[in-house]
C-alpha atoms as a PDB file:
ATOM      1  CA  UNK A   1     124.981  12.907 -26.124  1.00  0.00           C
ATOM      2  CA  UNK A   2     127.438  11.943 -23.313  1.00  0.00           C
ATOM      3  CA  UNK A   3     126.603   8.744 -22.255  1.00  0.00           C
ATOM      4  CA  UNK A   4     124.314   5.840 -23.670  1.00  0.00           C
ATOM      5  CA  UNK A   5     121.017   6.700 -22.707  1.00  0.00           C
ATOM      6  CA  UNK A   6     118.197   3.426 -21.987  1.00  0.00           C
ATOM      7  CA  UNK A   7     114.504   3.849 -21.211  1.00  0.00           C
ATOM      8  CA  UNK A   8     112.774   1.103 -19.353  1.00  0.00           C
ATOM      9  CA  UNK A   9     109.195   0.764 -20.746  1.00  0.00           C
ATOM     10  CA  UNK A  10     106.478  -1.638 -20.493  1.00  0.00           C
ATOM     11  CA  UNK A  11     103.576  -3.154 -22.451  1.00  0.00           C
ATOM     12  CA  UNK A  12     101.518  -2.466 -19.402  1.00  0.00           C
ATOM     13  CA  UNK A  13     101.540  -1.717 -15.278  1.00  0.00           C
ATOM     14  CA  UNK A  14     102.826  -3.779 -13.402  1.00  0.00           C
ATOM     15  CA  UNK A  15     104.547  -5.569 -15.759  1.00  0.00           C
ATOM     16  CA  UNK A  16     108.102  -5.721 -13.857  1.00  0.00           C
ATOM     17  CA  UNK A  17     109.613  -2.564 -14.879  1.00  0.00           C
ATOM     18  CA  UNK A  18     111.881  -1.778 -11.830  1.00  0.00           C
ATOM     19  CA  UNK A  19     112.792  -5.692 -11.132  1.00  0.00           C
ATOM     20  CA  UNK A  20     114.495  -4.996 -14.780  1.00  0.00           C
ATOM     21  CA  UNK A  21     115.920  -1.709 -14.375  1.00  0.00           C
ATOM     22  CA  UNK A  22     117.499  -2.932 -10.732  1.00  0.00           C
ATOM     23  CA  UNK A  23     118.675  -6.295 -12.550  1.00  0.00           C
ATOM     24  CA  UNK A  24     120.108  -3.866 -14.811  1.00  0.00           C
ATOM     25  CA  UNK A  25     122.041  -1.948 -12.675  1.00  0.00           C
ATOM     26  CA  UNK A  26     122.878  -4.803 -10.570  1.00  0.00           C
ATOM     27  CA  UNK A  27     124.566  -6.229 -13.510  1.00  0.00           C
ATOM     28  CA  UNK A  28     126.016  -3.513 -15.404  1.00  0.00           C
ATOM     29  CA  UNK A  29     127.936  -2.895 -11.673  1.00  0.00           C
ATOM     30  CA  UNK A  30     129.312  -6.293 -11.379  1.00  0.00           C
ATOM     31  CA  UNK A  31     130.911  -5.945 -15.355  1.00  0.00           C
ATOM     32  CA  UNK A  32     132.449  -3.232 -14.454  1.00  0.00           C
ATOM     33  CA  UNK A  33     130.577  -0.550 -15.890  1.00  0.00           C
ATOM     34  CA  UNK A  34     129.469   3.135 -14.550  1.00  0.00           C
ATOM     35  CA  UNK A  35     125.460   3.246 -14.357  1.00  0.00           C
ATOM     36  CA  UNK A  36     123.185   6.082 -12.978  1.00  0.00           C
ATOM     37  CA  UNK A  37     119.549   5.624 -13.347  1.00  0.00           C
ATOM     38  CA  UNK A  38     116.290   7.867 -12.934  1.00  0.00           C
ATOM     39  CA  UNK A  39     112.874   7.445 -12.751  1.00  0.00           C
ATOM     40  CA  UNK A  40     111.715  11.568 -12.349  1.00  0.00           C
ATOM     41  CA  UNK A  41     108.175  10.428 -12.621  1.00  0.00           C
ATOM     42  CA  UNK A  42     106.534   8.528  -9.584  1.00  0.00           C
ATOM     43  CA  UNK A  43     103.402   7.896  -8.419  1.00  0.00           C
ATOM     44  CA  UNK A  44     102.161   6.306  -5.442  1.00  0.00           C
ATOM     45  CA  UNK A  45     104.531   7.525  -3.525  1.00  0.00           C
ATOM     46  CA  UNK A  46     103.575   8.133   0.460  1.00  0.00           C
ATOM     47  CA  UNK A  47     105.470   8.108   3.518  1.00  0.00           C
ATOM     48  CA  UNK A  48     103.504   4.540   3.773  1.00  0.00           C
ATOM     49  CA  UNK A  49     104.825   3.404   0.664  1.00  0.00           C
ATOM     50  CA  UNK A  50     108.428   5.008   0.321  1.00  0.00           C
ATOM     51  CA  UNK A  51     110.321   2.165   1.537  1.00  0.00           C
ATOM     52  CA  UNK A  52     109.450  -0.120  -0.300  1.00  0.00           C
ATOM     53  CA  UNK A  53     109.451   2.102  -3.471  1.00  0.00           C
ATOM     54  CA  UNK A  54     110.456   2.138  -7.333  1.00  0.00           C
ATOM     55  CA  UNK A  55     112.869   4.812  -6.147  1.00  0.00           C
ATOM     56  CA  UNK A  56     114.402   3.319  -3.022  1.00  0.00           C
ATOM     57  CA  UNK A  57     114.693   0.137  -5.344  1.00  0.00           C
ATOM     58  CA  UNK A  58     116.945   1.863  -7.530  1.00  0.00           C
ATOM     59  CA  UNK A  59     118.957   3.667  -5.453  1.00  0.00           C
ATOM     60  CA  UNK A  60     119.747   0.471  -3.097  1.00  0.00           C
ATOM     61  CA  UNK A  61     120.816  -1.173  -6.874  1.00  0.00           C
ATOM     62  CA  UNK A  62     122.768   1.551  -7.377  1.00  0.00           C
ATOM     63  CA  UNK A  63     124.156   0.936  -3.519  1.00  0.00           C
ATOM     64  CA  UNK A  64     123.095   4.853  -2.829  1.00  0.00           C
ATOM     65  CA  UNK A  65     121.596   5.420   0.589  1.00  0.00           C
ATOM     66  CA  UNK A  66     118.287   6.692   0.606  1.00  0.00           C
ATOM     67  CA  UNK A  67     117.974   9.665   1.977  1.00  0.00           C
ATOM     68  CA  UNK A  68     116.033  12.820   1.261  1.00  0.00           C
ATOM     69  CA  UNK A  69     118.074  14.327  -1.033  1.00  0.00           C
ATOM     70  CA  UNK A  70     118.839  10.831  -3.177  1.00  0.00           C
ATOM     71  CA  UNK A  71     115.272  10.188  -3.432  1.00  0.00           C
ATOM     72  CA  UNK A  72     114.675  14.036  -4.980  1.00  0.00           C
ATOM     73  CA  UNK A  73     117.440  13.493  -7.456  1.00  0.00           C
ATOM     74  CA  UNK A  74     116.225  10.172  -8.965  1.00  0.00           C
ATOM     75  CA  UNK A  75     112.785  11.395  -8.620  1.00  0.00           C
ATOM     76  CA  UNK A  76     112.049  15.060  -8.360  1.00  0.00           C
ATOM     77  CA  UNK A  77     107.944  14.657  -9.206  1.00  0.00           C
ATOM     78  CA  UNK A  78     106.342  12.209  -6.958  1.00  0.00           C
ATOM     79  CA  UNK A  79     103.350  12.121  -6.642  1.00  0.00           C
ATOM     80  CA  UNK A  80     100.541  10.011  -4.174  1.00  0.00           C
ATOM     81  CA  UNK A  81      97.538   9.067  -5.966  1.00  0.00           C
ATOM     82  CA  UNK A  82      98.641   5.637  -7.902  1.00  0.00           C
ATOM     83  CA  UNK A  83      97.353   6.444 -11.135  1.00  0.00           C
ATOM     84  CA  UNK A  84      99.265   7.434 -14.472  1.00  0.00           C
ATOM     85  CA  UNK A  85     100.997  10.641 -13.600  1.00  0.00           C
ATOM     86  CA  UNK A  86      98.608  13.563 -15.773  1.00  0.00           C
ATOM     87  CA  UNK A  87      95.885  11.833 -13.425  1.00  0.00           C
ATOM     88  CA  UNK A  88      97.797  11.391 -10.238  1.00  0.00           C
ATOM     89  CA  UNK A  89      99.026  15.512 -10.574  1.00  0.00           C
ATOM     90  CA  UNK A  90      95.659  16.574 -11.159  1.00  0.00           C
ATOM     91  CA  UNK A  91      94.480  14.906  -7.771  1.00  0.00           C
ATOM     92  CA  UNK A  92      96.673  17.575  -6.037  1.00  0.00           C
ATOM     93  CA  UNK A  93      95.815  20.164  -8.485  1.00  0.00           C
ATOM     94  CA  UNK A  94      98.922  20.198 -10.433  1.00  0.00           C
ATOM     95  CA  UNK A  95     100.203  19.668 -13.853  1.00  0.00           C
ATOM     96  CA  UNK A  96     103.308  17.503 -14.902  1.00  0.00           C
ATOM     97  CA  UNK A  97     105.889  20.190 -15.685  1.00  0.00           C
ATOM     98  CA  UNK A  98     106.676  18.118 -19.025  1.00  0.00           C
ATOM     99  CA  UNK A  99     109.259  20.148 -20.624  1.00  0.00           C
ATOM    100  CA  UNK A 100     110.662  20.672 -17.357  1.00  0.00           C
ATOM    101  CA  UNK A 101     111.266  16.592 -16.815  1.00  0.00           C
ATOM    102  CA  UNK A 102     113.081  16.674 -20.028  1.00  0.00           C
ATOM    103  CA  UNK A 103     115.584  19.413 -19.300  1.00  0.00           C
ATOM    104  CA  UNK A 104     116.102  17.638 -15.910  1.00  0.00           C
ATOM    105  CA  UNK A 105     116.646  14.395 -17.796  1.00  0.00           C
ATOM    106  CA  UNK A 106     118.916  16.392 -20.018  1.00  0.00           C
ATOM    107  CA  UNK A 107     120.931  17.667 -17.652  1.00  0.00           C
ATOM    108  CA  UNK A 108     121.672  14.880 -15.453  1.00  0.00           C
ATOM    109  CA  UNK A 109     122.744  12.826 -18.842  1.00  0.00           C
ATOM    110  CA  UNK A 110     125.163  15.767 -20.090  1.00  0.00           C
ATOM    111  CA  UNK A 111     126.723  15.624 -16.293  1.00  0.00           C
ATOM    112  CA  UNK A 112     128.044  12.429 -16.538  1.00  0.00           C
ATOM    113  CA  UNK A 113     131.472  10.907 -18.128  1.00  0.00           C
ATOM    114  CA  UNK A 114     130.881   9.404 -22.306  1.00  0.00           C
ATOM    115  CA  UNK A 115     131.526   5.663 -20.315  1.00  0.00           C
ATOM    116  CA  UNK A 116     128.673   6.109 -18.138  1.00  0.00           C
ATOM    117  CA  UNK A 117     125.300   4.386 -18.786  1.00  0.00           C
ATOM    118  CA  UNK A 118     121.547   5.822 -18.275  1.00  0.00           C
ATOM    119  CA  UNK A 119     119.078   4.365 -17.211  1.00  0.00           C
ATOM    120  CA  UNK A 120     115.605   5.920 -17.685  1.00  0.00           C
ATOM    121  CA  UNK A 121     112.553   4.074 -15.998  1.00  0.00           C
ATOM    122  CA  UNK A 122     108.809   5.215 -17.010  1.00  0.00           C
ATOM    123  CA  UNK A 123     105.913   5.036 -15.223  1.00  0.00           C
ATOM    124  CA  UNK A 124     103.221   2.487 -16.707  1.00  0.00           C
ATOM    125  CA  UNK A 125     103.639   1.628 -20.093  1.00  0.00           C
ATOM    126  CA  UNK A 126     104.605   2.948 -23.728  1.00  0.00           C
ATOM    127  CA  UNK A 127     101.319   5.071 -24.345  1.00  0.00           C
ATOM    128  CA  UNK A 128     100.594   6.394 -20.355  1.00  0.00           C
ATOM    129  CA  UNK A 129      99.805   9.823 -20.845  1.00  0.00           C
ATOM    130  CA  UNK A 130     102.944  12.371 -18.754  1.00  0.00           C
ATOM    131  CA  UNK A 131     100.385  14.907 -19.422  1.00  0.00           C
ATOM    132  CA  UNK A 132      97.309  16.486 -21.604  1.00  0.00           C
ATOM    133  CA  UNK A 133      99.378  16.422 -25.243  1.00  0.00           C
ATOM    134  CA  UNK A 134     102.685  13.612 -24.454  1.00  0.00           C
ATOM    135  CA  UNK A 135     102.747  10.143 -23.466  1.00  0.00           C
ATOM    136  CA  UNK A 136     105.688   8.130 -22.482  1.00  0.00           C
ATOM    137  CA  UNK A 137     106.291   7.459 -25.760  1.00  0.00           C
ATOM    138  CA  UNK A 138     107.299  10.887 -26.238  1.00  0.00           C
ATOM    139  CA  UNK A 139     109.320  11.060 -23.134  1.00  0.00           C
ATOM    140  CA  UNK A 140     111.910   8.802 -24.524  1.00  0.00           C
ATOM    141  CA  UNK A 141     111.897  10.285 -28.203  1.00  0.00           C
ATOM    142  CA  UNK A 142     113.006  13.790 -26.772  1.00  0.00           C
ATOM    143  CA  UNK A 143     115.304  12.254 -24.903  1.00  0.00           C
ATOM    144  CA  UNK A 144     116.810  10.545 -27.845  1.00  0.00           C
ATOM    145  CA  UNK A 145     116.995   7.296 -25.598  1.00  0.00           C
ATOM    146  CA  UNK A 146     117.244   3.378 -26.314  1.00  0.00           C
ATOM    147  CA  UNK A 147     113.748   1.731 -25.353  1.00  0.00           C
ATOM    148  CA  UNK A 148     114.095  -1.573 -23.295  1.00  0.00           C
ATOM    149  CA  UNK A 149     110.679  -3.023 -23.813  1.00  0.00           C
ATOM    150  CA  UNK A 150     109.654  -5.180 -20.552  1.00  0.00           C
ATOM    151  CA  UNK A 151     106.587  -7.786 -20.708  1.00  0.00           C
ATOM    152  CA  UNK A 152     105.191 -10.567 -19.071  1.00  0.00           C
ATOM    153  CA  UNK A 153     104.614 -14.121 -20.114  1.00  0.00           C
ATOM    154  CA  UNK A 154     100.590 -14.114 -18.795  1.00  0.00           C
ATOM    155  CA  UNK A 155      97.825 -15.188 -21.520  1.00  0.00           C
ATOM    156  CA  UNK A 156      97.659 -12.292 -23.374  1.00  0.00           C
ATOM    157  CA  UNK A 157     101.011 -10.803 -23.407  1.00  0.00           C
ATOM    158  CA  UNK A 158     101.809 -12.140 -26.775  1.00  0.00           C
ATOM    159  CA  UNK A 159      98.956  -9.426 -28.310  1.00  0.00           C
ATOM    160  CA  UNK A 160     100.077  -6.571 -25.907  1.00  0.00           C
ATOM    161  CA  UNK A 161     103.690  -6.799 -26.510  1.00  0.00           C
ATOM    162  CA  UNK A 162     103.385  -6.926 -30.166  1.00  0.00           C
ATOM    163  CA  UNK A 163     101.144  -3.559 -29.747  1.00  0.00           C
ATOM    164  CA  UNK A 164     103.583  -1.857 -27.595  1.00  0.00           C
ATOM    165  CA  UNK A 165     106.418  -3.097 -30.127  1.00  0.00           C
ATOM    166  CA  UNK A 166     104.415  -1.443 -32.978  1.00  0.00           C
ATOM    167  CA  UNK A 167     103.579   1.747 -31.104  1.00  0.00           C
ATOM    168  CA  UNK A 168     107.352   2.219 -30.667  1.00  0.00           C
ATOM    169  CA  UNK A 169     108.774   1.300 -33.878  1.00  0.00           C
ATOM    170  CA  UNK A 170     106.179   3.026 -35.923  1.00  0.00           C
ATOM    171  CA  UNK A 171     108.062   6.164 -34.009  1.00  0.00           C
ATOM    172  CA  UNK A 172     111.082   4.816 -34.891  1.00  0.00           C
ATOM    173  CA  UNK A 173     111.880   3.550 -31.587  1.00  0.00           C
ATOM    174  CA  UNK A 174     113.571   0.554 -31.932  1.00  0.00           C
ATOM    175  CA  UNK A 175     114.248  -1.375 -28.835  1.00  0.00           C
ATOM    176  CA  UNK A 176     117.495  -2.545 -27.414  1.00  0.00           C
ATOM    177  CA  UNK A 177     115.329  -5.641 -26.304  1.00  0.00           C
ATOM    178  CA  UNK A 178     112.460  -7.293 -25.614  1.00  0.00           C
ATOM    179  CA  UNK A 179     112.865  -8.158 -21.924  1.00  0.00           C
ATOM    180  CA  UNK A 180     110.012 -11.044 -21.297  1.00  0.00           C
ATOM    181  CA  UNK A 181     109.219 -11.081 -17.272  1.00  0.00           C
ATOM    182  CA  UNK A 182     108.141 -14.329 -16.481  1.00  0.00           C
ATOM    183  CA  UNK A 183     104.666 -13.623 -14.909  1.00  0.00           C
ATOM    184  CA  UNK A 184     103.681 -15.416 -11.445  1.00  0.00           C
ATOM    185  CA  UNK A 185     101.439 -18.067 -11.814  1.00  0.00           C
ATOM    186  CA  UNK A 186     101.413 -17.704 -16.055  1.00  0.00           C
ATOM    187  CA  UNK A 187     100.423 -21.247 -16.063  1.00  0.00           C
ATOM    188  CA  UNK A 188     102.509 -21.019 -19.842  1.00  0.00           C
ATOM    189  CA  UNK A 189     105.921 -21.926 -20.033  1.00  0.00           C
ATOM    190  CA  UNK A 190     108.326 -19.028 -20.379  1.00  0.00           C
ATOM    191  CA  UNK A 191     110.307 -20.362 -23.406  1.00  0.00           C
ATOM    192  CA  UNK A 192     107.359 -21.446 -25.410  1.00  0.00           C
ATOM    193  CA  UNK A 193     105.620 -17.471 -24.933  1.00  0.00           C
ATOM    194  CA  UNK A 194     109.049 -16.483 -25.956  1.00  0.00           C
ATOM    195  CA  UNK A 195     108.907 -18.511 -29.064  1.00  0.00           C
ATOM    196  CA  UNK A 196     105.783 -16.991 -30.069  1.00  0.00           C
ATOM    197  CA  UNK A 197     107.089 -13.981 -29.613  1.00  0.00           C
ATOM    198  CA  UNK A 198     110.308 -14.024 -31.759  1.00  0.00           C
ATOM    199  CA  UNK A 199     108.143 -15.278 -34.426  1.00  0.00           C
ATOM    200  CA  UNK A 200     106.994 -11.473 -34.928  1.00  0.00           C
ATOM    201  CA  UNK A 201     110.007  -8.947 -33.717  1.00  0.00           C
ATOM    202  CA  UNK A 202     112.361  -9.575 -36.405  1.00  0.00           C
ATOM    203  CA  UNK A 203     115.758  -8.560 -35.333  1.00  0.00           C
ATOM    204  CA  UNK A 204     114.752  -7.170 -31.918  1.00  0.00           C
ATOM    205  CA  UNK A 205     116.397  -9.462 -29.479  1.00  0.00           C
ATOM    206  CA  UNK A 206     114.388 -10.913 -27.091  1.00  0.00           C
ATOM    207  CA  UNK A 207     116.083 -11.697 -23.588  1.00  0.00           C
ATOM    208  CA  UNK A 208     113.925 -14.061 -20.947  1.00  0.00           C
ATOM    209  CA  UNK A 209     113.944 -13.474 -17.681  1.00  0.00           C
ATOM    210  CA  UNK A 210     112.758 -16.623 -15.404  1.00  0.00           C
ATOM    211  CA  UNK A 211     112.183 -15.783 -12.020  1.00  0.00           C
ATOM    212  CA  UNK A 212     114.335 -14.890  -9.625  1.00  0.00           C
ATOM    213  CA  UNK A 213     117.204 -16.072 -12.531  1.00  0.00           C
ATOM    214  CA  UNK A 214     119.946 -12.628 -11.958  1.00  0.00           C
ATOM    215  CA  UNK A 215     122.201 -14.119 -14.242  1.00  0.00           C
ATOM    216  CA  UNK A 216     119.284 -13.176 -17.419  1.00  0.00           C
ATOM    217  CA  UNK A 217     120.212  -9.605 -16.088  1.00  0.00           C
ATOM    218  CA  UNK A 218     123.889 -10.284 -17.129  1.00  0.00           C
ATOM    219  CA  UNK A 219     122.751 -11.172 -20.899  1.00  0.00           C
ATOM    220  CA  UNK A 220     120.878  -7.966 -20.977  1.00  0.00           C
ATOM    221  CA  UNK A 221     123.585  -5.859 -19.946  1.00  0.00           C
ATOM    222  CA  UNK A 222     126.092  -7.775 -22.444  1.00  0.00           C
ATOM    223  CA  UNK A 223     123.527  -7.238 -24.911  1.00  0.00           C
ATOM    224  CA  UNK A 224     123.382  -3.250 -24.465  1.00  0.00           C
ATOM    225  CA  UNK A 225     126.947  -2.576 -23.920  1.00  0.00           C
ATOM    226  CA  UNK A 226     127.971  -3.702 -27.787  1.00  0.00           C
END
């Protein structure tokens, strides 16, 4: 492996999966350190919505222009229909090329120096099918990457980030962190979710993220650069 290698999953859609990985990157930057990040699977993805998309996010972290040929190397498989990629392929009458995102994935990692860090965003959460037989779940066990685990703070989340937890860890995907996105309009305070939630993850460390607080982002990249 030549450089440390972190996937950015969720417990769910929508969760806040790209305001983390950008935080990330943002942060990672400022210390110092050498970051490249992909997310080869996109869907959603129009000439409506490219602007203001996952992959134009992450290549303005990364301060990368966005043009043509930066969008195609963060995310070579975009696709329109905004449903889990298997689903949003099939809609144009195509199958994710799964083994073919791996290699990719594999490739761009071996290209870069052993002080450079990866970061790997999904698409939807830990169990979103990539396509008939492997979910994202599998994406990040071939690639032999780090999970960062990213959930909310809504009513609920306490139940779906323990499940996404065990659905990694039974795997033996153990998390770099638990990344807790606090949700708009919760109506729960973040820290007392958060306690509830450390109750259960054992030695997993659990970093909060308040909203619109960037220096959480500068724990989290502390945290994975031990």
């Amino acid at each position: 492996m030549s450089s440390s290698t972190f996937f950015v999953t969720a417990s769910g859609t929508d969760i806040g999966k790209t305001y983390v990985t950008t935080g990330l990157i943002r942060a990672l930057l400022s210390a110092g350190r050498k970051v490249e990040a992909l997310k080869p699977l996109i869907t959603d993805f129009t000439d409506a919505t490219q602007g203001g998309s996952d992959t134009v996010l992450i290549l303005q972290a990364l301060d990368k222009e966005p043009i043509q040929h930066a969008i195609e190397h963060v995310s070579p498989w975009r696709y329109t229909a905004a449903l889990a990629p298997d689903m949003a392929a099939a809609r144009e009458g195509l199958a994710v090329p799964y083994d073919d995102v791996i290699t990719y994935c594999r490739d761009a990692r071996a290209a870069l120096s052993d002080d450079t860090v990866l970061i790997v965003e999904g698409a939807g959460g830990v169990l979103v099918p990539v396509d008939d037989t492997h979910t994202m779940r599998d994406f990040m066990t071939d690639l032999a990457a780090t999970p960062i685990l990213v959930v909310g703070s809504y009513l609920g989340t306490i139940s779906h980030t323990l499940t996404a937890l065990e659905a990694l860890q039974s795997h033996g995907l153990i998390p770099a962190a638990i990344v807790v996105s606090e949700s708009e309009g919760a109506g729960i305070p973040l820290d007392e979710t958060c306690d509830a939630i450390k109750r259960f993850i054992g030695d997993v460390p659990l970093v909060p993220v308040p909203r619109g607080d960037q220096d959480a982002f500068s724990r989290l990249a502390a945290l994975i650069s031990r």
